[in-house]
Protein backbone atom coordinates (compact mmCIF):
# COMPACT_ATOMS: atom_id res chain seq x y z
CA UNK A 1 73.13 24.18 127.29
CA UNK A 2 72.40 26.49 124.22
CA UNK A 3 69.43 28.99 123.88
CA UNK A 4 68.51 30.71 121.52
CA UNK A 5 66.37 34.17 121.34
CA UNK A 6 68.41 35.96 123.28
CA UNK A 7 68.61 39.32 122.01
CA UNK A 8 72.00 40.65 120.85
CA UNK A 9 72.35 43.17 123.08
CA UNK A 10 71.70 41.22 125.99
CA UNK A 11 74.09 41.29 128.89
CA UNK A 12 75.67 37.80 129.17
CA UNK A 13 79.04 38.63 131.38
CA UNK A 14 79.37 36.15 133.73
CA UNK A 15 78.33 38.52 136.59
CA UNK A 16 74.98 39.35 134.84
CA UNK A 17 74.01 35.21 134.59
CA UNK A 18 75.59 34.87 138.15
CA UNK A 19 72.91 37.60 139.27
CA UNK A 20 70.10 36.10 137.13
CA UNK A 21 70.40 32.69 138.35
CA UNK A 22 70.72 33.41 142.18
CA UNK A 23 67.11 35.46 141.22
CA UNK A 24 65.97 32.85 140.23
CA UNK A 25 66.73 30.47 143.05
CA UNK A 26 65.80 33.14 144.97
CA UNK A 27 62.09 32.76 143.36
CA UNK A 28 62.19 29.08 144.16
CA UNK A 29 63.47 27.70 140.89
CA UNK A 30 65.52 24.89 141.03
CA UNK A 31 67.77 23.02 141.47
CA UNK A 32 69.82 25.81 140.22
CA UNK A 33 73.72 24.36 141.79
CA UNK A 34 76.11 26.86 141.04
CA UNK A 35 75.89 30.37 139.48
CA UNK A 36 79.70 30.30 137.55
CA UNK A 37 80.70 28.92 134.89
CA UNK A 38 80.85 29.64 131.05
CA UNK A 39 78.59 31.33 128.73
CA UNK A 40 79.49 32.84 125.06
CA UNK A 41 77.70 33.58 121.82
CA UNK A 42 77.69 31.22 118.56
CA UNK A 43 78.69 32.99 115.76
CA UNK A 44 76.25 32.86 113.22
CA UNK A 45 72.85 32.00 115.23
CA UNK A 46 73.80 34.50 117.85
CA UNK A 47 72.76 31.27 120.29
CA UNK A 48 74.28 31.14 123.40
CA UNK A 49 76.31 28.17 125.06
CA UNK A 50 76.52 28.03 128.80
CA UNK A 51 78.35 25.62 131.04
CA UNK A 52 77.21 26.16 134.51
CA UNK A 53 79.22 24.35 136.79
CA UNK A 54 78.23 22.61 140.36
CA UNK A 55 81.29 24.06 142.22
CA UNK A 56 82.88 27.53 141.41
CA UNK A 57 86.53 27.50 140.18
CA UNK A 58 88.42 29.31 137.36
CA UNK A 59 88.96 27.11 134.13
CA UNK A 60 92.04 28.74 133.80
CA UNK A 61 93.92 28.27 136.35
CA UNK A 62 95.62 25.36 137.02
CA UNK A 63 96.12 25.01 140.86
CA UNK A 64 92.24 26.17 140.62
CA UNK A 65 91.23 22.92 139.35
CA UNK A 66 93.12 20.57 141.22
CA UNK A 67 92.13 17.13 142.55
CA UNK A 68 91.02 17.66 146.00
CA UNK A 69 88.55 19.93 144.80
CA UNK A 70 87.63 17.70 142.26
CA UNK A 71 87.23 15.13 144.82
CA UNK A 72 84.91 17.33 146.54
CA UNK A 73 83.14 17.54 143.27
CA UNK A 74 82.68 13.80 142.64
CA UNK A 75 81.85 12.98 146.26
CA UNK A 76 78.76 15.52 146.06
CA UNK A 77 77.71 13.90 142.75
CA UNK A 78 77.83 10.89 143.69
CA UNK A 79 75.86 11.54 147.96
């Protein structure tokens, strides 16, 4: 998703939208899956891009993303 508005000195670590989104499921907003994910700035606009995830892993790391947890992944998608 990108938004834009977002004022530049806005906190957008990942632990900051991790705490803002489980407020806001908290607060009955929904469906709100997973609280990781990706989120950086577009140079320019000053937008920012986020890829929320629906099941916590690192990117990064290889034996993170391996196929029985994408399994998991697809069978939860797809229930």
């Amino acid at each position: 998703m990108r938004f834009g508005g977002i004022p530049a000195g806005a906190d957008i670590t990942r632990q900051a939208v991790g705490r803002a989104v489980r407020a806001a499921r908290l607060a009955g907003v929904g469906p709100l899956i997973s609280d990781s994910g990706l989120v950086a700035r577009v140079p320019i606009s000053g937008d920012l891009i986020t890829y929320i995830v629906d099941e916590g892993y690192d990117a990064r790391d290889a034996a993170d993303t391996a196929a029985p947890r994408r399994a998991r992944g697809h069978r939860h998608r797809h229930t």
